[in-house]
C-alpha atoms as a PDB file:
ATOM      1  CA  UNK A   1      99.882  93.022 102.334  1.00  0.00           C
ATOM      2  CA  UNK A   2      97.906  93.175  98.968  1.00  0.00           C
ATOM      3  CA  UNK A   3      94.502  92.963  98.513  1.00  0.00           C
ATOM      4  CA  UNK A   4      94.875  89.515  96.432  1.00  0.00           C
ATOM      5  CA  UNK A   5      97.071  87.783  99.558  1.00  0.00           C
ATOM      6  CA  UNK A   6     100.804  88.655  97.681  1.00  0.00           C
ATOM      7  CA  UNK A   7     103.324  90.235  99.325  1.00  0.00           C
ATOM      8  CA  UNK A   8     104.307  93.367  98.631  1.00  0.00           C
ATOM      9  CA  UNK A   9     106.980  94.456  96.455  1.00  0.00           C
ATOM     10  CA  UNK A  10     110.585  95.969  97.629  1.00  0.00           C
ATOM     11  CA  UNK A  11     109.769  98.856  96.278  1.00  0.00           C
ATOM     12  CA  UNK A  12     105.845  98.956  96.877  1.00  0.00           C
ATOM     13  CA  UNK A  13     104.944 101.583  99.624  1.00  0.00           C
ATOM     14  CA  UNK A  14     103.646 100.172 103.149  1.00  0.00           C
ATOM     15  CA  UNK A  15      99.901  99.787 104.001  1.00  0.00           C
ATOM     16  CA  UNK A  16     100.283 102.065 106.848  1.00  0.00           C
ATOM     17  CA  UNK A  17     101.424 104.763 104.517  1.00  0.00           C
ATOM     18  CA  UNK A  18      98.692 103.882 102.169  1.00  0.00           C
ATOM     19  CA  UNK A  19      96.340 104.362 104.574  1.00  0.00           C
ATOM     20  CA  UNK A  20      97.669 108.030 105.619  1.00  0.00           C
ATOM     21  CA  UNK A  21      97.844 108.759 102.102  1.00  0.00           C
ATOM     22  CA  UNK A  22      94.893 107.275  99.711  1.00  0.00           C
ATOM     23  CA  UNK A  23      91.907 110.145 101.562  1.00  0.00           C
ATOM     24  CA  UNK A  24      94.592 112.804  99.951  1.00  0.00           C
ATOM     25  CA  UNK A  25      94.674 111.770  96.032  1.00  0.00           C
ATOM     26  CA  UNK A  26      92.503 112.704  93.306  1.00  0.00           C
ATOM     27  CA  UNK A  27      89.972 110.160  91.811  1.00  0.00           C
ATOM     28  CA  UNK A  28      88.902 109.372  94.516  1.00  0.00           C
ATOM     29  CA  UNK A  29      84.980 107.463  94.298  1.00  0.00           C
ATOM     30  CA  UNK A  30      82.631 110.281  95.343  1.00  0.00           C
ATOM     31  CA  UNK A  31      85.130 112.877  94.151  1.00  0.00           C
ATOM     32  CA  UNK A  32      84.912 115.391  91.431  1.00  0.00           C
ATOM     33  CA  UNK A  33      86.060 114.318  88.177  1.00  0.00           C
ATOM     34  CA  UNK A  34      87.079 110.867  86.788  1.00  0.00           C
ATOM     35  CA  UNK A  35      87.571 108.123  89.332  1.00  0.00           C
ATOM     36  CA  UNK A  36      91.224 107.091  89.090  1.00  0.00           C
ATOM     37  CA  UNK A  37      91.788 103.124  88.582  1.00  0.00           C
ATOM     38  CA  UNK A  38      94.401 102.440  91.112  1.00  0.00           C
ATOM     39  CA  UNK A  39      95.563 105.008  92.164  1.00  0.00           C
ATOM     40  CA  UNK A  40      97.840 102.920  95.076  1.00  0.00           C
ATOM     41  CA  UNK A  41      99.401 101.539  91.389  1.00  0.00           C
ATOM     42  CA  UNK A  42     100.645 104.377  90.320  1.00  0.00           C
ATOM     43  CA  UNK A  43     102.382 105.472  93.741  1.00  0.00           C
ATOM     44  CA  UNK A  44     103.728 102.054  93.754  1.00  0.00           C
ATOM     45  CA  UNK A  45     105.078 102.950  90.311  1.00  0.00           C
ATOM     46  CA  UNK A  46     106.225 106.491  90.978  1.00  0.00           C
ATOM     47  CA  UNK A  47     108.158 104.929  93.715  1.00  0.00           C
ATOM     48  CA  UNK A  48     109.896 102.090  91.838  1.00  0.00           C
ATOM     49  CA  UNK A  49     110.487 105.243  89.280  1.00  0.00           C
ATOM     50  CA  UNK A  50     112.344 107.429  91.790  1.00  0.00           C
ATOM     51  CA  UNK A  51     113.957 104.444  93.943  1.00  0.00           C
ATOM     52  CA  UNK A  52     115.391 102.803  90.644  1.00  0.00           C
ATOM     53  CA  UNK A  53     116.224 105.912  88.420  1.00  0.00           C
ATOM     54  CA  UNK A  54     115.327 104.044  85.230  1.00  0.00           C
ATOM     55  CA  UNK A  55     113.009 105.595  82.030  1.00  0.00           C
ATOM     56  CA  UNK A  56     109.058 105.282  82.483  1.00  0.00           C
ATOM     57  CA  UNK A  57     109.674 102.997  79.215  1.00  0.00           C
ATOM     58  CA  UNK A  58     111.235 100.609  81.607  1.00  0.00           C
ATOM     59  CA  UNK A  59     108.300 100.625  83.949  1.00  0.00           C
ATOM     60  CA  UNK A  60     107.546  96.823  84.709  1.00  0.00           C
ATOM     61  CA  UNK A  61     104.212  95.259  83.790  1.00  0.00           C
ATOM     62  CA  UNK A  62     102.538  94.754  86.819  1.00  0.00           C
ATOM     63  CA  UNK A  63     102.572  98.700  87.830  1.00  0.00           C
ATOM     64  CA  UNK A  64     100.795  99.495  84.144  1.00  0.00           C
ATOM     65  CA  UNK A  65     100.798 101.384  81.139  1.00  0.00           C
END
């Protein structure tokens, strides 16, 4: 579920996968180096990426510039 109550999207990944995953990524707060802003966003959108096949142009909206 997201943090703001909405489901999640088809091709959003899973909390339980977040939660294996988000200790790995770079940006981190209390890392080295510039804290990322979401960085679940951008998996989110890496995924929709690779799952859909279209451009990064076509990226929607809600996953950011």
């Amino acid at each position: 579920m997201k943090e703001n109550g909405e489901a999640p999207r088809r091709h959003d990944i899973s909390d339980n996968l977040w939660e294996k995953i988000k200790d790995l990524l770079p940006g981190g707060a209390g890392k080295q180096g510039r804290t990322a802003h979401d960085n679940r966003r951008f998996i989110n959108a890496v995924s929709w990426i690779i799952k859909t096949g279209v451009p990064w142009r076509d990226l929607p909206p809600e996953y950011g510039d």
